[in-house]
N, C-alpha and C. Protein backbone atom coordinates (compact mmCIF):
# COMPACT_ATOMS: atom_id res chain seq x y z
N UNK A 1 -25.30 48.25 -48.67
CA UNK A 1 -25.02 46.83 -48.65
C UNK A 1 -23.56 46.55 -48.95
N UNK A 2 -22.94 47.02 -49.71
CA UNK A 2 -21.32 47.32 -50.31
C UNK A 2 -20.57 47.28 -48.87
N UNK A 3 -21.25 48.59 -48.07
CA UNK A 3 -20.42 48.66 -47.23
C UNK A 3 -20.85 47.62 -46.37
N UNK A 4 -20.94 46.67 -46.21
CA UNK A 4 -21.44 45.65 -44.91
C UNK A 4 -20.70 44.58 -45.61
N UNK A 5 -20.17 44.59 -46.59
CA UNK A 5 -19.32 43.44 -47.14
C UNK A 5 -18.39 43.98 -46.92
N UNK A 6 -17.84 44.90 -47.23
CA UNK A 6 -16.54 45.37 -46.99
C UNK A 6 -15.91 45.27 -45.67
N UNK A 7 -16.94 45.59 -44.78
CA UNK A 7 -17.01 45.44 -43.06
C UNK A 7 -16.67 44.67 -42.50
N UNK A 8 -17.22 42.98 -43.24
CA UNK A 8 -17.21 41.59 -43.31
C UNK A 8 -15.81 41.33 -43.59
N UNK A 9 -15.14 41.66 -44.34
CA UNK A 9 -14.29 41.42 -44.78
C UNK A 9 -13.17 41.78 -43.89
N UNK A 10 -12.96 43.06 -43.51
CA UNK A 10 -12.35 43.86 -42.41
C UNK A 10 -12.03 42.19 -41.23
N UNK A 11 -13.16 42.27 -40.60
CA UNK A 11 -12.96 41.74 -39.41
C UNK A 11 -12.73 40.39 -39.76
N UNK A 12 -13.27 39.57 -41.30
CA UNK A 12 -12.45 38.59 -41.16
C UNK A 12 -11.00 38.93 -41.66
N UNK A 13 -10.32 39.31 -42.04
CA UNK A 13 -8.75 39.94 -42.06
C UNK A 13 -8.32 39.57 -40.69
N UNK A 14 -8.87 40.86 -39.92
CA UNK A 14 -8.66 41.03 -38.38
C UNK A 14 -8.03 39.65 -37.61
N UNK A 15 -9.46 38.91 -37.71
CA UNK A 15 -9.69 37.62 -37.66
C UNK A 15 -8.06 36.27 -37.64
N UNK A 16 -8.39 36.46 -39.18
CA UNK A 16 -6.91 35.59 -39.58
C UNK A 16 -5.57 36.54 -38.93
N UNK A 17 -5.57 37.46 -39.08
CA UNK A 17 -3.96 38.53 -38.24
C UNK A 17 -4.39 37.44 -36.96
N UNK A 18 -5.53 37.74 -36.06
CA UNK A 18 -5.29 37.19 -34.67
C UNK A 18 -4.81 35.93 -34.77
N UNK A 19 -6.02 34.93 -35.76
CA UNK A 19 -5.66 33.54 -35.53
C UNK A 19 -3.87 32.93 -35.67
N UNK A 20 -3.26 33.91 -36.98
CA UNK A 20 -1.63 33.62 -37.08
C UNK A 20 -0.87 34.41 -36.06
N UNK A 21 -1.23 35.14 -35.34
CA UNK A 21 -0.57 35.34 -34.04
C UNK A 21 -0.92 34.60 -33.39
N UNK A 22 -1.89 34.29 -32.84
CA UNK A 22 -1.98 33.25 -31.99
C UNK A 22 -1.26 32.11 -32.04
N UNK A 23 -1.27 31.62 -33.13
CA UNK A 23 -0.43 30.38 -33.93
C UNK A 23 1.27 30.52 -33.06
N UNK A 24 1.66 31.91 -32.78
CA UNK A 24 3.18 32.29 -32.86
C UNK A 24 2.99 31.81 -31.12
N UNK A 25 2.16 31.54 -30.41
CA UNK A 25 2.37 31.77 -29.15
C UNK A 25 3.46 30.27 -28.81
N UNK A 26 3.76 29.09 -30.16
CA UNK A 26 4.10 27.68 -29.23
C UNK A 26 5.82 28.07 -29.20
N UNK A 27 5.86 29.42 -29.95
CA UNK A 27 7.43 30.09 -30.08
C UNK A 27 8.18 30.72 -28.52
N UNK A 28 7.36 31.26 -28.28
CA UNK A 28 7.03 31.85 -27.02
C UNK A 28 7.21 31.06 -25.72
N UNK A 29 8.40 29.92 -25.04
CA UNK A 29 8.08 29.37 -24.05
C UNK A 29 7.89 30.71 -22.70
N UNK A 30 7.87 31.47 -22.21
CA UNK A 30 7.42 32.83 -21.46
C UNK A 30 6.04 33.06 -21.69
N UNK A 31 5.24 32.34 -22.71
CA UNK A 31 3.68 33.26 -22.52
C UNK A 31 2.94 32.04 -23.35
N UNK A 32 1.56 32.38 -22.96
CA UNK A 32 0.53 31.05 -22.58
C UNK A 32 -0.89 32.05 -23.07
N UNK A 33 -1.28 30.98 -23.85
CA UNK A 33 -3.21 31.55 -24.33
C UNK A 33 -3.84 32.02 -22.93
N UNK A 34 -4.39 32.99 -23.11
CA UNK A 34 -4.88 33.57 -21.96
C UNK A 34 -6.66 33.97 -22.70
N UNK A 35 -7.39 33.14 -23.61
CA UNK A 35 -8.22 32.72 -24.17
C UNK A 35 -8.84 31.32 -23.65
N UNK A 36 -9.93 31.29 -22.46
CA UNK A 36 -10.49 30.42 -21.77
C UNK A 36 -10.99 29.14 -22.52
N UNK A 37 -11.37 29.24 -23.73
CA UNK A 37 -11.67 28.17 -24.47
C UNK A 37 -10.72 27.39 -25.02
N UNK A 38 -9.71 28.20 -25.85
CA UNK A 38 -8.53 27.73 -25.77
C UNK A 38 -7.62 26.70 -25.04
N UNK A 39 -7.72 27.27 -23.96
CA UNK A 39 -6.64 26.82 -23.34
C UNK A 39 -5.34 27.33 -22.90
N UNK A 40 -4.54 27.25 -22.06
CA UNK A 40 -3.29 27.91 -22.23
C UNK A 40 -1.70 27.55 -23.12
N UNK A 41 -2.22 26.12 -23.54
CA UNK A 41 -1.50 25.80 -24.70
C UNK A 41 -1.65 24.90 -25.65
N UNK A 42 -2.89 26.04 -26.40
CA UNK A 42 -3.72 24.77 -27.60
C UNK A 42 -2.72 24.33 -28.78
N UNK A 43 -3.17 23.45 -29.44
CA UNK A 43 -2.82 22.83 -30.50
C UNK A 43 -2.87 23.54 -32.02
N UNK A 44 -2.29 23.03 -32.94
CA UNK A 44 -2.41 24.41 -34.16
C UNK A 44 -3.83 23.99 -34.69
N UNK A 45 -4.23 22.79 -34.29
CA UNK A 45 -5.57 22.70 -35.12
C UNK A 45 -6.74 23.02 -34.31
N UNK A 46 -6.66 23.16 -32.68
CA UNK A 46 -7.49 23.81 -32.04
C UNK A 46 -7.88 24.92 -32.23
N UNK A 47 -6.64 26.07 -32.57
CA UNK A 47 -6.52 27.64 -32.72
C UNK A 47 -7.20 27.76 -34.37
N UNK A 48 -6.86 26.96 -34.88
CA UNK A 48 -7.43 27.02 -36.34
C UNK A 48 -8.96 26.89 -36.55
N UNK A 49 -9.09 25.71 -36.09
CA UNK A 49 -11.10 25.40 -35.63
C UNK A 49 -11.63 26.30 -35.08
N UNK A 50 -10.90 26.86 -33.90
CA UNK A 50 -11.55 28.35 -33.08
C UNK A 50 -11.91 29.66 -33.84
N UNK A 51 -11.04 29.82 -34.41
CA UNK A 51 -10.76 30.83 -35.43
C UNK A 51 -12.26 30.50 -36.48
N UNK A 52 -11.90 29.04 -37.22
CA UNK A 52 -12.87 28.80 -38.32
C UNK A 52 -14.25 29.52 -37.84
N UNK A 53 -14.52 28.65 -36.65
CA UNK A 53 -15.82 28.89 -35.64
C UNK A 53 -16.27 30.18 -35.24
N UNK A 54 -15.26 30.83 -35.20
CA UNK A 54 -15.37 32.65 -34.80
C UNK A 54 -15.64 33.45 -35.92
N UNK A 55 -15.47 32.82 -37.40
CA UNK A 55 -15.68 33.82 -38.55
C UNK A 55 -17.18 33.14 -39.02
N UNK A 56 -17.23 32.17 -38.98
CA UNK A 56 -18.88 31.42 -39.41
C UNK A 56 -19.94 32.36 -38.46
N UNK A 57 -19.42 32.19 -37.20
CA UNK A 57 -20.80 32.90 -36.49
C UNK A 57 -20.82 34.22 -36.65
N UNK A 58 -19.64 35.17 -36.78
CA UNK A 58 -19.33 36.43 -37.07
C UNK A 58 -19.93 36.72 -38.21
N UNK A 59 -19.92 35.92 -39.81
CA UNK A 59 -20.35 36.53 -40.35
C UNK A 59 -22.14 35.69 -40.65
N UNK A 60 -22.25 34.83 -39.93
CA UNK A 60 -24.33 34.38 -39.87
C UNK A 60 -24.32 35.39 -39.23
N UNK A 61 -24.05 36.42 -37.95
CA UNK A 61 -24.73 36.97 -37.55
C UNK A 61 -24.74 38.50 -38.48
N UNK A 62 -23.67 39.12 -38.62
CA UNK A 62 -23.39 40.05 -39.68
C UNK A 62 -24.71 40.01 -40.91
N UNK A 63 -24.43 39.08 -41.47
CA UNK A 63 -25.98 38.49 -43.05
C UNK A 63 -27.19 38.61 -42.43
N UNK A 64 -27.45 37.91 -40.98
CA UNK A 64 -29.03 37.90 -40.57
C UNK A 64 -29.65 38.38 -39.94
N UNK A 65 -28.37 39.88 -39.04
CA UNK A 65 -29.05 40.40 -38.22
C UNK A 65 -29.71 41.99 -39.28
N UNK A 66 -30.87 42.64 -39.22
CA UNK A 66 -31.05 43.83 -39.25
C UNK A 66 -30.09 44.89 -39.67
N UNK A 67 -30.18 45.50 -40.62
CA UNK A 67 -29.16 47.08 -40.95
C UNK A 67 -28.96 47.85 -40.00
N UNK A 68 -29.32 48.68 -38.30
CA UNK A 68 -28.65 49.13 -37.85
C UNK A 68 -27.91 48.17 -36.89
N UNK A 69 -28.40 46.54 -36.68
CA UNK A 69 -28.10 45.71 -35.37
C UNK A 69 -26.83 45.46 -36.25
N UNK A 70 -27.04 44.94 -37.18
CA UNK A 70 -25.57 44.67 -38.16
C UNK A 70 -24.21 45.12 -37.93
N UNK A 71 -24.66 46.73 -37.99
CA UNK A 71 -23.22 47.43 -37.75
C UNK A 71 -22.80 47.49 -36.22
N UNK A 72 -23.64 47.29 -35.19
CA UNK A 72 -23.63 47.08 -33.85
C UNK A 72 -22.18 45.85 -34.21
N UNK A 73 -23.25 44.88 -34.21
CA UNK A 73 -22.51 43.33 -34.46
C UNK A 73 -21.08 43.55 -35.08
N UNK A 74 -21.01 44.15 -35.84
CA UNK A 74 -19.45 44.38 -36.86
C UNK A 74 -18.46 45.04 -35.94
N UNK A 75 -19.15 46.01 -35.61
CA UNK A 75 -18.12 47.15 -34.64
C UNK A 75 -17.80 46.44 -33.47
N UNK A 76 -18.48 45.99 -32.41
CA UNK A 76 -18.23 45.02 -31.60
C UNK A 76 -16.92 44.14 -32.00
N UNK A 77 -17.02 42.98 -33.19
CA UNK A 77 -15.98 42.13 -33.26
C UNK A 77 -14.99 43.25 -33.93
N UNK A 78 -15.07 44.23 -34.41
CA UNK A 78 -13.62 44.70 -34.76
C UNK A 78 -13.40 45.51 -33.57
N UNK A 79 -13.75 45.87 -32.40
CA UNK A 79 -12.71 46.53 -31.69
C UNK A 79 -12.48 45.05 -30.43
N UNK A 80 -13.34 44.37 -30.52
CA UNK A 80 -12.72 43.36 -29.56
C UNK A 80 -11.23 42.60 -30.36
N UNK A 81 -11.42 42.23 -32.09
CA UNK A 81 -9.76 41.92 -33.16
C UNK A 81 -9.30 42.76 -32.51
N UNK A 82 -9.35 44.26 -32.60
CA UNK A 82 -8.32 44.99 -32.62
C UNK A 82 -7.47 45.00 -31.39
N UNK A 83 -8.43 45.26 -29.86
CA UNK A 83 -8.08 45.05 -28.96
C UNK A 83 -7.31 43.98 -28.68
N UNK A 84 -7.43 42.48 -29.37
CA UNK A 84 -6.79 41.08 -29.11
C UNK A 84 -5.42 41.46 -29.85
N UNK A 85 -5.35 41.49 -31.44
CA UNK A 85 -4.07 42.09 -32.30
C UNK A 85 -3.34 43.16 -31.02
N UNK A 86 -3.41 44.20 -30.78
CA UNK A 86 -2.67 44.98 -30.45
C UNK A 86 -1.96 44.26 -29.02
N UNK A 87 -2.93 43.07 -28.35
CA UNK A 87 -1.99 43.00 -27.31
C UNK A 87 -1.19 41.89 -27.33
N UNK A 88 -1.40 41.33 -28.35
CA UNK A 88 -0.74 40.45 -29.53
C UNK A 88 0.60 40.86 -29.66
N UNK A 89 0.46 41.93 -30.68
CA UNK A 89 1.86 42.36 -30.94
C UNK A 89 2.47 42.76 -29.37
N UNK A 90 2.22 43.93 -29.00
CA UNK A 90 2.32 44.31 -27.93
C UNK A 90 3.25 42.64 -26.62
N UNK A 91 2.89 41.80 -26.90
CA UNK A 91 3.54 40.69 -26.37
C UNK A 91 4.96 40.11 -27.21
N UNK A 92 4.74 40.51 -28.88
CA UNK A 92 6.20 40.52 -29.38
C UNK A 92 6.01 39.06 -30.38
N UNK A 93 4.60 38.82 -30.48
CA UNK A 93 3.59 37.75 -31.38
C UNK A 93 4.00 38.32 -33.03
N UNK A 94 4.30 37.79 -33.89
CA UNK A 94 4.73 37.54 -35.43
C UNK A 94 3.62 36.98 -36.07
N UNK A 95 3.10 37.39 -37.10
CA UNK A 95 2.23 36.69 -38.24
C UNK A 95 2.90 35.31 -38.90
């Protein structure tokens, strides 16, 4: 159980790294949210609500799903963070 909080925790980290990169994109006139819900040039309180919205359901589902579906669920959102962060930076995006 320790470790499924700790897990939780991970990806919301992850989480906030993406959401304050994302934040860096209104720096950026060359590059545009490429995040369909978003938009291609949301607002800081859109990216913020999105974000809020992405860690609430991330972690109801994390608490209510099952011990092996759980870690399914966890691993999933941390390599999809990681994948988003890296192409994040990779674009030249700042915390």
């Amino acid at each position: 159980m320790i470790l499924s909080y700790i897990l939780i925790i991970s990806v919301i980290i992850l989480l906030v790294l993406d959401c304050l990169t994302t934040l860096d994109i209104k720096n950026h006139a060359d590059l545009h949210e490429t995040n369909l819900i978003l938009g291609q040039h949301p607002t800081d309180t859109k990216i913020i609500l999105y974000f809020l919205i992405c860690m609430i359901v991330f972690c109801m589902g994390a608490l209510l799903l099952l011990e092996p579906f759980c870690y399914i669920w966890i691993s999933v959102w941390t390599v999809v963070e990681i994948y988003c962060l890296f192409n994040n930076f990779k674009l030249g995006l700042k915390i």
